[in-house]
Protein backbone atom coordinates (compact mmCIF):
# COMPACT_ATOMS: atom_id res chain seq x y z
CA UNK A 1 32.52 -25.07 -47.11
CA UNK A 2 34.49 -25.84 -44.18
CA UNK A 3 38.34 -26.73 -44.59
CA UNK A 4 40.32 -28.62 -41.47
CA UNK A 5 44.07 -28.57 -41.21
CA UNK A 6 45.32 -31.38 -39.06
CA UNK A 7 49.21 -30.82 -37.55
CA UNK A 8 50.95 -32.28 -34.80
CA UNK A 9 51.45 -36.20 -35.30
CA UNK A 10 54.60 -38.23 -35.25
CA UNK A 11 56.88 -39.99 -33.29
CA UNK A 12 57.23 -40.68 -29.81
CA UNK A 13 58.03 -42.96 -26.96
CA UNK A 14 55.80 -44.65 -24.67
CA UNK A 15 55.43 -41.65 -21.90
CA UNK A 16 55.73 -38.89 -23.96
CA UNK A 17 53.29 -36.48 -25.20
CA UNK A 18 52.17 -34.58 -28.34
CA UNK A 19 50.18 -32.09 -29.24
CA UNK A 20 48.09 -32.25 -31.91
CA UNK A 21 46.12 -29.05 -33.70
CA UNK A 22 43.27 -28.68 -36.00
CA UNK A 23 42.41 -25.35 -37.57
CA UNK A 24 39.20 -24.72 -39.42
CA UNK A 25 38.83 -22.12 -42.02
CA UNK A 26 35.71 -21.54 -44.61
CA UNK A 27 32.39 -20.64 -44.49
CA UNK A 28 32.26 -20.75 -40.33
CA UNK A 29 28.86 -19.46 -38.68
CA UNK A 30 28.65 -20.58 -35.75
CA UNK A 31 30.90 -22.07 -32.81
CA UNK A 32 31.30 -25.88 -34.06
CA UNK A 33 31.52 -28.52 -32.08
CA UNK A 34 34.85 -30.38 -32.94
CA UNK A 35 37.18 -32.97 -31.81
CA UNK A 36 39.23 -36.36 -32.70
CA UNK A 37 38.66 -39.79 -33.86
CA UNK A 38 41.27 -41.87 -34.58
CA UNK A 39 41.66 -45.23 -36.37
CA UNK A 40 44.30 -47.98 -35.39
CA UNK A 41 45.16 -50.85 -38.18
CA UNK A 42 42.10 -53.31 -38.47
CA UNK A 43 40.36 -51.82 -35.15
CA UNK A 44 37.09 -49.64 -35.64
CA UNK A 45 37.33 -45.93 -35.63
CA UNK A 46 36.63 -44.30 -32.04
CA UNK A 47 35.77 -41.12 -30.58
CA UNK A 48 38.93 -39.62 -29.14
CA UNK A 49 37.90 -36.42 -27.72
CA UNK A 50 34.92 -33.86 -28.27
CA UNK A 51 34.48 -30.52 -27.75
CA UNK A 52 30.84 -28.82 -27.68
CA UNK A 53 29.40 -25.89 -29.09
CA UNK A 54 29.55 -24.80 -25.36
CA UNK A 55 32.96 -25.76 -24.17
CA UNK A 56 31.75 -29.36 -22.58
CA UNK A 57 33.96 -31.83 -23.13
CA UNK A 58 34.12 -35.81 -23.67
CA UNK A 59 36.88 -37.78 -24.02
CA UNK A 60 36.75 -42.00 -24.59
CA UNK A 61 37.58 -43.76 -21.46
CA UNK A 62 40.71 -45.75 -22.43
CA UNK A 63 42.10 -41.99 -22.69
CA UNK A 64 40.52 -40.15 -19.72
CA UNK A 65 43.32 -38.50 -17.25
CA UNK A 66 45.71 -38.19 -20.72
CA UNK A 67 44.40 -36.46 -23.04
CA UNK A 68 43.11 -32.55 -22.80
CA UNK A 69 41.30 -30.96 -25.80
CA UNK A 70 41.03 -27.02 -25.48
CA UNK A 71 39.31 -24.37 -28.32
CA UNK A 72 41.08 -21.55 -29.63
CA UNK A 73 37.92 -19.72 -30.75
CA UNK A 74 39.75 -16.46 -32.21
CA UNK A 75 41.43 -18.80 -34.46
CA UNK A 76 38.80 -21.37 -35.11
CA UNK A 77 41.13 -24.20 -33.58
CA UNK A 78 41.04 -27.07 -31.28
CA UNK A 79 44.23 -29.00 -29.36
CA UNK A 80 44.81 -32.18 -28.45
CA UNK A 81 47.44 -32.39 -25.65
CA UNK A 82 48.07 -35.85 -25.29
CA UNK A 83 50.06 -36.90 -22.37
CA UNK A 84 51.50 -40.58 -21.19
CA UNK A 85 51.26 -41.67 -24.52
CA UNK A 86 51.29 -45.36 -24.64
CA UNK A 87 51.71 -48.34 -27.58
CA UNK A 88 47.92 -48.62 -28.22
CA UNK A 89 47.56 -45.29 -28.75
CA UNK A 90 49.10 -45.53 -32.19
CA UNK A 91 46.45 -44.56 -34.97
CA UNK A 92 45.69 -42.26 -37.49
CA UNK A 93 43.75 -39.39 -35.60
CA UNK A 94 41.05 -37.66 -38.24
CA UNK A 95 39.30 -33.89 -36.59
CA UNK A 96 36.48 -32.93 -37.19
CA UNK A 97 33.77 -30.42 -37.06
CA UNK A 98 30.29 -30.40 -37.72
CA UNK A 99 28.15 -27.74 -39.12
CA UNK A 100 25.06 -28.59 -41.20
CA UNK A 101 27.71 -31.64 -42.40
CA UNK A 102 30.51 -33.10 -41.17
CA UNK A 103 33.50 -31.82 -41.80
CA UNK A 104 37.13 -34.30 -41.55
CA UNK A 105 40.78 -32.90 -41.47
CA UNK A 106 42.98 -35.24 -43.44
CA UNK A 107 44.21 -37.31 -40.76
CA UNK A 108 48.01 -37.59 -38.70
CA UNK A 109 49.49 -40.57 -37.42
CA UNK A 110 50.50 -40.83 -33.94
CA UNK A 111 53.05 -43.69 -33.53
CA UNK A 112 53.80 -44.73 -29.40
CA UNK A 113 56.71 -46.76 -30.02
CA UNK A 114 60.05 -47.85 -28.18
């Protein structure tokens, strides 16, 4: 069993940044490919940012040129530094990881606010 510990979520004004962490812990094997989707009040649930087995990265447009997601493989952990923050990036963002199942942290909200 894989566990995910989501921190980093809160507050901020339109322009700011956060940082948002994700550390895995269990029965880890392998390298995992992990990453961020997030889920906004009746909108569907989109891919945020990815990070591959190999280090490759993918990130949804709307958030391209923002948002940098970086591994931590000594401690089994992935950031999200998330820059120019804007209003419609408010959501509840849900990691993940994915062994021989998916694996979902418990989710943080991000609120872009004035």
């Amino acid at each position: 069993q894989v566990q995910l510990m989501e921190s980093g979520g809160g507050w901020v004004q339109p322009g700011g940044s956060l940082r948002l962490s994700c550390a895995a812990s269990g029965a880890i094997w392998k390298i995992m490919p992990m990453g961020w989707y997030r889920q906004a009040p009746g909108q569907p649930r989109e891919l945020v940012a990815g990070i591959g087995s190999d280090d490759n990265t993918n990130y949804a447009d709307s958030v391209k040129g923002r948002f940098t997601i970086t591994r931590e493989n000594v401690e089994n952990t992935v950031y999200l530094q998330m820059n120019f923050l804007k209003p419609e990036d408010t959501a509840v963002y849900y990691c993940y990881a994915r062994l021989e199942n998916w694996y979902w942290g418990q989710g943080t909200q991000v609120t872009v606010s004035s």
